[in-house]
N, C-alpha and C. Protein backbone atom coordinates (compact mmCIF):
# COMPACT_ATOMS: atom_id res chain seq x y z
N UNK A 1 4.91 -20.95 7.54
CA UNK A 1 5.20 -19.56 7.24
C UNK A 1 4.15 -18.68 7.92
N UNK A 2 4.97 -18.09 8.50
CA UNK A 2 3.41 -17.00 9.46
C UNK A 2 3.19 -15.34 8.57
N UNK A 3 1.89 -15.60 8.09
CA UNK A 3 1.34 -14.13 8.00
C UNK A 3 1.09 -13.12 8.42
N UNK A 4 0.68 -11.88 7.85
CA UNK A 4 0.35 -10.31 8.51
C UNK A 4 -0.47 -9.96 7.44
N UNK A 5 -1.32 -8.71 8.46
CA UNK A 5 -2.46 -8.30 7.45
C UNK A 5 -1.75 -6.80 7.05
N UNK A 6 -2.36 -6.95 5.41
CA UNK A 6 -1.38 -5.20 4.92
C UNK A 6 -2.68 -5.00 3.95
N UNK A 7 -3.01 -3.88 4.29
CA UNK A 7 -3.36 -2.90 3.41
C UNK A 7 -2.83 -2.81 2.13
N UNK A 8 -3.40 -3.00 0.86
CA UNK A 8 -2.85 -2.77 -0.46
C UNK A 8 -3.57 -1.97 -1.28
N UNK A 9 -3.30 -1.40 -2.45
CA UNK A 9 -4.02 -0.75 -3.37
C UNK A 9 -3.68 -1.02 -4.71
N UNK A 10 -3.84 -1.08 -5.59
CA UNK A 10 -4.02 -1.63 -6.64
C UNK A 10 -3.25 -0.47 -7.45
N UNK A 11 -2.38 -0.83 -8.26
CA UNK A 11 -1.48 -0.33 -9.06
C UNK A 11 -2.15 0.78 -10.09
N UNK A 12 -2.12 1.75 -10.14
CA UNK A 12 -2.77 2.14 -11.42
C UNK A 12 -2.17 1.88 -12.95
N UNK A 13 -2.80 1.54 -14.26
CA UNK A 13 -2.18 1.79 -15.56
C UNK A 13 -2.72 2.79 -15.89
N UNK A 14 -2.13 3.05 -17.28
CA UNK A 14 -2.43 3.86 -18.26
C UNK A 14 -3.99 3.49 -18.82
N UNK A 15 -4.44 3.99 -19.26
CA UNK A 15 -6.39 3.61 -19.97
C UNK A 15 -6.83 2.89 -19.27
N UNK A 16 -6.50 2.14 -17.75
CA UNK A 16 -7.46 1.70 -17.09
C UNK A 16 -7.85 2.22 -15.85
N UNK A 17 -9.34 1.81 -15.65
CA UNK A 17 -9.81 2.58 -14.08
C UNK A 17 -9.25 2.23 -13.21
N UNK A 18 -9.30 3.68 -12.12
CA UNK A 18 -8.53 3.53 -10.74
C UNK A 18 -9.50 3.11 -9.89
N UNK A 19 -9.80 1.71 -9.30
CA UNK A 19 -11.12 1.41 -8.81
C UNK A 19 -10.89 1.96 -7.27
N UNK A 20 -12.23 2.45 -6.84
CA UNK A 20 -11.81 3.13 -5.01
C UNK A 20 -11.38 2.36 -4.25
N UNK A 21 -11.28 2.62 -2.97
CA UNK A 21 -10.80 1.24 -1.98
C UNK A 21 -9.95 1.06 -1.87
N UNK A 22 -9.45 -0.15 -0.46
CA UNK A 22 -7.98 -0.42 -0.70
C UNK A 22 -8.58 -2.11 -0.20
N UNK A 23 -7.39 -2.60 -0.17
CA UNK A 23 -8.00 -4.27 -0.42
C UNK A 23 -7.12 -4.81 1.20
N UNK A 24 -7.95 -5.35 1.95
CA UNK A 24 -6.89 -6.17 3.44
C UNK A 24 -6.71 -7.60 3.14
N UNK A 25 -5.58 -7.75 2.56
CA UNK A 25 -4.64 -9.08 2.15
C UNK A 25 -4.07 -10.01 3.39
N UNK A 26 -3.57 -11.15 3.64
CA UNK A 26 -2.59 -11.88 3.84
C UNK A 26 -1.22 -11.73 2.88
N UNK A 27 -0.23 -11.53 4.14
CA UNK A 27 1.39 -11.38 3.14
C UNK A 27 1.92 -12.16 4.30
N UNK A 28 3.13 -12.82 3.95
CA UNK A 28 4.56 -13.19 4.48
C UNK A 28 4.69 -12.48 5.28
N UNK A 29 5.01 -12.60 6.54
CA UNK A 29 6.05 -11.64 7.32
C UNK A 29 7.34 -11.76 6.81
N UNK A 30 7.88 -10.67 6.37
CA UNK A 30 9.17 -10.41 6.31
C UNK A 30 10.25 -10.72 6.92
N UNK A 31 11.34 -11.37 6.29
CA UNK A 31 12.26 -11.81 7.32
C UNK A 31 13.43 -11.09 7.57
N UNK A 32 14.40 -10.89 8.13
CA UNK A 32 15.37 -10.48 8.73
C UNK A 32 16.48 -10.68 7.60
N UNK A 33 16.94 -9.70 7.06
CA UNK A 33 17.99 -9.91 6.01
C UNK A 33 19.36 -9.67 6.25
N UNK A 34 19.51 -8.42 7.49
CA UNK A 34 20.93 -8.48 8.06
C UNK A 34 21.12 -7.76 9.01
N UNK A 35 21.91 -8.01 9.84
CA UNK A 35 22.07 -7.46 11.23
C UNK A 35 21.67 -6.14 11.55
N UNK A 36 21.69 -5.15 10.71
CA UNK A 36 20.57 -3.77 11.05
C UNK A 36 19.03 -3.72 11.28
N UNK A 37 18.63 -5.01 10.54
CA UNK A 37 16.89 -5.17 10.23
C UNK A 37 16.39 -5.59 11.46
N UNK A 38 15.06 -4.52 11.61
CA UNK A 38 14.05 -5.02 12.98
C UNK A 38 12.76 -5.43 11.98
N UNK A 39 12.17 -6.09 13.35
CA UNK A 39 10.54 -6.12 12.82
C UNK A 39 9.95 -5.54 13.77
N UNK A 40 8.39 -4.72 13.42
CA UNK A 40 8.21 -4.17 14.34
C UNK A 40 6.66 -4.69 14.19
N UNK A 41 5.80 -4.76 15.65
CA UNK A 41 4.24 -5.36 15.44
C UNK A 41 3.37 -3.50 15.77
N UNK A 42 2.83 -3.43 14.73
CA UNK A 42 1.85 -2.13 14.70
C UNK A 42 0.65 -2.70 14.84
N UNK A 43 0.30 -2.31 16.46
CA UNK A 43 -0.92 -2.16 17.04
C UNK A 43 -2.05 -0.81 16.48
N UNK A 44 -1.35 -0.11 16.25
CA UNK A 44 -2.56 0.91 15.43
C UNK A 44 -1.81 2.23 14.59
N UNK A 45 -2.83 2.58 13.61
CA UNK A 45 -1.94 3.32 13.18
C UNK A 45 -3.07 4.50 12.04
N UNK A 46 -2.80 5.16 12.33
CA UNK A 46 -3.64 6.79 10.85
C UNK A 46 -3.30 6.69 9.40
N UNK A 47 -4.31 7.85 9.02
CA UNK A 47 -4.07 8.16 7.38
C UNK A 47 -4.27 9.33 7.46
N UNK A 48 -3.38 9.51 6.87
CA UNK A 48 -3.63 11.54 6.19
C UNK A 48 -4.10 11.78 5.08
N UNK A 49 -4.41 12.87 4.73
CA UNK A 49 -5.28 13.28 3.46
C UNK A 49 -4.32 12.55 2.24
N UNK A 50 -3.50 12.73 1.95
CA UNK A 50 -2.87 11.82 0.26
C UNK A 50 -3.45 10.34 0.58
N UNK A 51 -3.61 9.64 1.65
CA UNK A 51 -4.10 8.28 2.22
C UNK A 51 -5.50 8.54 1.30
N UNK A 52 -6.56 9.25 1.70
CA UNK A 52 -7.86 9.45 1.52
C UNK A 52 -8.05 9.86 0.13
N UNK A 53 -7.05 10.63 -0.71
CA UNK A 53 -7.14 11.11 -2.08
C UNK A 53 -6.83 9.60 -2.69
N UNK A 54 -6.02 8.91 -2.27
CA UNK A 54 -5.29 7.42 -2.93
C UNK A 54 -6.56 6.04 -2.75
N UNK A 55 -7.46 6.50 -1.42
CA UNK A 55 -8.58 5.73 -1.15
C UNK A 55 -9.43 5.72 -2.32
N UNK A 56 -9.42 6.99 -2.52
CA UNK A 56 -11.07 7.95 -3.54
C UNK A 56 -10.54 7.79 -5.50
N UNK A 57 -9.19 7.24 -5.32
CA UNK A 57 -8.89 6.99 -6.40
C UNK A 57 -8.56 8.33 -7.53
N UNK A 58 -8.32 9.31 -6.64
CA UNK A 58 -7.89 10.84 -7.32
C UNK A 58 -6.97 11.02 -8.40
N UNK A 59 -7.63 11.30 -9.51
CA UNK A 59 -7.22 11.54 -10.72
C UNK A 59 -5.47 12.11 -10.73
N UNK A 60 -5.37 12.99 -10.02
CA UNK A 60 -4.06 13.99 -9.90
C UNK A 60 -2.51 12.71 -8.67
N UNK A 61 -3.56 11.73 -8.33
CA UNK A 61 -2.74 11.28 -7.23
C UNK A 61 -2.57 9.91 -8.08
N UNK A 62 -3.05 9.41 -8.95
CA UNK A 62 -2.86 7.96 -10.20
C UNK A 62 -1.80 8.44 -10.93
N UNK A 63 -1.77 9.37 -11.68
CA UNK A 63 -1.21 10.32 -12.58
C UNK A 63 0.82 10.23 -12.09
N UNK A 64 0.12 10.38 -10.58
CA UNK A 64 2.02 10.83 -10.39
C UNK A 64 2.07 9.39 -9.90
N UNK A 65 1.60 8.42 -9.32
CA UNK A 65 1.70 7.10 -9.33
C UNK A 65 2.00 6.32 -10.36
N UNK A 66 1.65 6.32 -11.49
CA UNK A 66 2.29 5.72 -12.69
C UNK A 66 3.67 6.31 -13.38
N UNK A 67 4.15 7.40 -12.96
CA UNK A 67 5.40 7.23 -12.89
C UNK A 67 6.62 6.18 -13.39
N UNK A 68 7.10 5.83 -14.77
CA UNK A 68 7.92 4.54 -14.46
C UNK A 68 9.11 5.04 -13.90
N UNK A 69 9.48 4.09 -13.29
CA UNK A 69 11.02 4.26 -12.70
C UNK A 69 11.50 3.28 -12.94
């Protein structure tokens, strides 16, 4: 099974801390589920400010993240 590196962040709950950071994992590459699906290899790529508020663990940006749906 061949891997890819992803960026993750840690889920927020309710009464617990939003710790800073984001964590660089091993995942699955994703496979091909039906004739519309590509894969694509990202050689590089940015963050915008909600990126950097979600880094810093921002009170107002956890809040609408816990959200259930």
């Amino acid at each position: 099974m061949q891997t890819m590196k992803a960026i993750v962040k840690e889920k927020p709950y309710p009464g617990k801390e939003w710790s800073k950071g984001f964590k660089v994992v091993r995942r699955s590459i994703p496979g091909i589920q039906n004739s519309e699906d590509v894969l694509i290899k990202v050689l590089a790529t940015a963050i915008c400010g909600t990126d950097v508020g979600i880094y810093n663990a921002k009170d107002s940006i956890k809040n609408s993240m816990m959200i259930l749906g």
